[in-house]
C-alpha atoms as a PDB file:
ATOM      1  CA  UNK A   1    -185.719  16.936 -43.107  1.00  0.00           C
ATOM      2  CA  UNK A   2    -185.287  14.384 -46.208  1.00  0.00           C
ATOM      3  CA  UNK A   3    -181.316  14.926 -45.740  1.00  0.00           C
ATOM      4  CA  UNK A   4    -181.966  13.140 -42.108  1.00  0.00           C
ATOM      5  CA  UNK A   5    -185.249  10.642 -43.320  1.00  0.00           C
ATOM      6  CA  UNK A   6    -182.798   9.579 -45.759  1.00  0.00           C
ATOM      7  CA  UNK A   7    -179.990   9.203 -43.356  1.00  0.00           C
ATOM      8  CA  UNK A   8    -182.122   7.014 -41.181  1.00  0.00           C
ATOM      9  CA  UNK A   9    -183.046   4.794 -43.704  1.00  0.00           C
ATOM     10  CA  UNK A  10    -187.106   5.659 -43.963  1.00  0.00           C
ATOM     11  CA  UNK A  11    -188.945   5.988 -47.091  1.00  0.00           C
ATOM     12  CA  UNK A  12    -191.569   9.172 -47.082  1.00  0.00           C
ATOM     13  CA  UNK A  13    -194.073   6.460 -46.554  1.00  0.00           C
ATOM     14  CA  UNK A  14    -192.394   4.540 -43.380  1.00  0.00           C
ATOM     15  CA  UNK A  15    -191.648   8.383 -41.851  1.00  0.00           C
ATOM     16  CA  UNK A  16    -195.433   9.289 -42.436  1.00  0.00           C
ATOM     17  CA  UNK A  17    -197.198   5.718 -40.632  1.00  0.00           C
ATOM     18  CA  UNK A  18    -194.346   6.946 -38.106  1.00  0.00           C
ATOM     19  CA  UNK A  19    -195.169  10.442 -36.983  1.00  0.00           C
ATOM     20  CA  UNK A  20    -199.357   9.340 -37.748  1.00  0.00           C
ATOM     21  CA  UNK A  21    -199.357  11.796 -40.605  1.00  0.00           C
ATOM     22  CA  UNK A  22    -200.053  11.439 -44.384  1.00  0.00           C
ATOM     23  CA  UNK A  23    -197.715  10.501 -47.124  1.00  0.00           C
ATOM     24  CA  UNK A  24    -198.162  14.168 -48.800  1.00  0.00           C
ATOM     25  CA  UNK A  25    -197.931  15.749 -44.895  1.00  0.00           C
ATOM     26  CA  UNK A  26    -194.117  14.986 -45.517  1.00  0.00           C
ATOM     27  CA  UNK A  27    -193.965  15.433 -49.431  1.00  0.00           C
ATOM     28  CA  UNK A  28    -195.513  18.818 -48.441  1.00  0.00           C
ATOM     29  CA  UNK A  29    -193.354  19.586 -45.643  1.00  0.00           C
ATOM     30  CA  UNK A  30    -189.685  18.103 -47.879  1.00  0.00           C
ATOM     31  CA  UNK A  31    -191.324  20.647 -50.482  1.00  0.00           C
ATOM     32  CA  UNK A  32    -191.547  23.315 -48.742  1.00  0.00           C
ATOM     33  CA  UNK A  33    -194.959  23.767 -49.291  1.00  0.00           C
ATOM     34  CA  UNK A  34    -196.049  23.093 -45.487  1.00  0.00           C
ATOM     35  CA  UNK A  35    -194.441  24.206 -42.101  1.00  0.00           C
ATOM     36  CA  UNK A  36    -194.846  22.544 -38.991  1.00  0.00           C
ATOM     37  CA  UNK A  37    -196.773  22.864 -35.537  1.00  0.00           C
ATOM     38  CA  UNK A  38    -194.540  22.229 -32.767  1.00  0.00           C
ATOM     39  CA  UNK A  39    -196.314  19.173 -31.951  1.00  0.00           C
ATOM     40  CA  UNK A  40    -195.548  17.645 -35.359  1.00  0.00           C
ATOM     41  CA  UNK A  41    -191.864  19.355 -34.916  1.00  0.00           C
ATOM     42  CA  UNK A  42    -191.487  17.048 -31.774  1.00  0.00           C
ATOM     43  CA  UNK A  43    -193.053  14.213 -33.992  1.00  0.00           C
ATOM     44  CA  UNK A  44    -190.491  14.129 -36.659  1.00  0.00           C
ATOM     45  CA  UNK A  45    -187.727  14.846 -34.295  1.00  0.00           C
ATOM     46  CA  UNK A  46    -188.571  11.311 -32.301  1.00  0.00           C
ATOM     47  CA  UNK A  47    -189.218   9.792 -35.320  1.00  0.00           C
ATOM     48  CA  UNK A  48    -185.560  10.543 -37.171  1.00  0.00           C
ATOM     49  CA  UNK A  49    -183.930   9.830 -33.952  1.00  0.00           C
ATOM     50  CA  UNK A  50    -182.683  13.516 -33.580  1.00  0.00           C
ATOM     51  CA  UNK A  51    -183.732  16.848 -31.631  1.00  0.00           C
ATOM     52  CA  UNK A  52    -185.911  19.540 -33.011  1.00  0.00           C
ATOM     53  CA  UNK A  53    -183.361  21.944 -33.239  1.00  0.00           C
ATOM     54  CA  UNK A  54    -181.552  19.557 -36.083  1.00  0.00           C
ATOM     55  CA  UNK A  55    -184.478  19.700 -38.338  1.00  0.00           C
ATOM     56  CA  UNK A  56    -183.901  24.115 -38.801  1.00  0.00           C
ATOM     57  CA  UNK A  57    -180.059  23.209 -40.104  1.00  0.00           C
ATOM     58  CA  UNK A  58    -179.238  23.802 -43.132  1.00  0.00           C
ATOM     59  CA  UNK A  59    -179.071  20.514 -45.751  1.00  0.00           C
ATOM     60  CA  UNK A  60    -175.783  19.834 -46.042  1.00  0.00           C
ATOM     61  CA  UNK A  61    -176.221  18.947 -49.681  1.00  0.00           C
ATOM     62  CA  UNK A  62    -178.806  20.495 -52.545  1.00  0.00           C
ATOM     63  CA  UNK A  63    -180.355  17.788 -54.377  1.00  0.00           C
ATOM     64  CA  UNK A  64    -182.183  19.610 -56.928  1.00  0.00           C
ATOM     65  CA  UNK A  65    -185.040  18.187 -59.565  1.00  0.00           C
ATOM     66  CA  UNK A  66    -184.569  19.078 -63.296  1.00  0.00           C
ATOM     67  CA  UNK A  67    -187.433  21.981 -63.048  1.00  0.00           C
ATOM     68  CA  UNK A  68    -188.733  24.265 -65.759  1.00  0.00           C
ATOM     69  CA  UNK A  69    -186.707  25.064 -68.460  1.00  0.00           C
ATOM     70  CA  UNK A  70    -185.573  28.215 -69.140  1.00  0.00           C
ATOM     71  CA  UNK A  71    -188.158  30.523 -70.985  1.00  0.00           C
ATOM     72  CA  UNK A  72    -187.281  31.236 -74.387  1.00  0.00           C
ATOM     73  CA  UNK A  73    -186.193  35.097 -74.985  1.00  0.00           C
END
């Protein structure tokens, strides 16, 4: 779902006062940490301008944060 917010042009902010939700709704759901009701599904679809069945693709590219370092042996 960021791959296609960020495609469209929204911030995380402008996609949340979209859909009605809250700014960490969507950090939560670009995280991973939170899946969606099909209500909210439908939500996000209108709001990126796509269908529902776009947001269960695949990214088409990784973008990936620095993380932990590795653990020392």
């Amino acid at each position: 779902m960021a791959e296609l917010r960020a495609a469209t042009g929204l911030t995380q902010a402008a996609l949340a006062e979209e859909v009605g939700v809250s700014l960490r709704y969507v950090q939560a759901i670009e995280g991973g940490r939170q899946n969606l009701k099909v209500l909210s599904l439908s939500r996000f679809a209108d709001a990126l301008g796509t269908s529902m069945a776009d947001l269960f693709s695949k990214p088409k590219t990784r973008k990936r944060g620095p993380g932990r370092p590795p653990k020392a042996p």
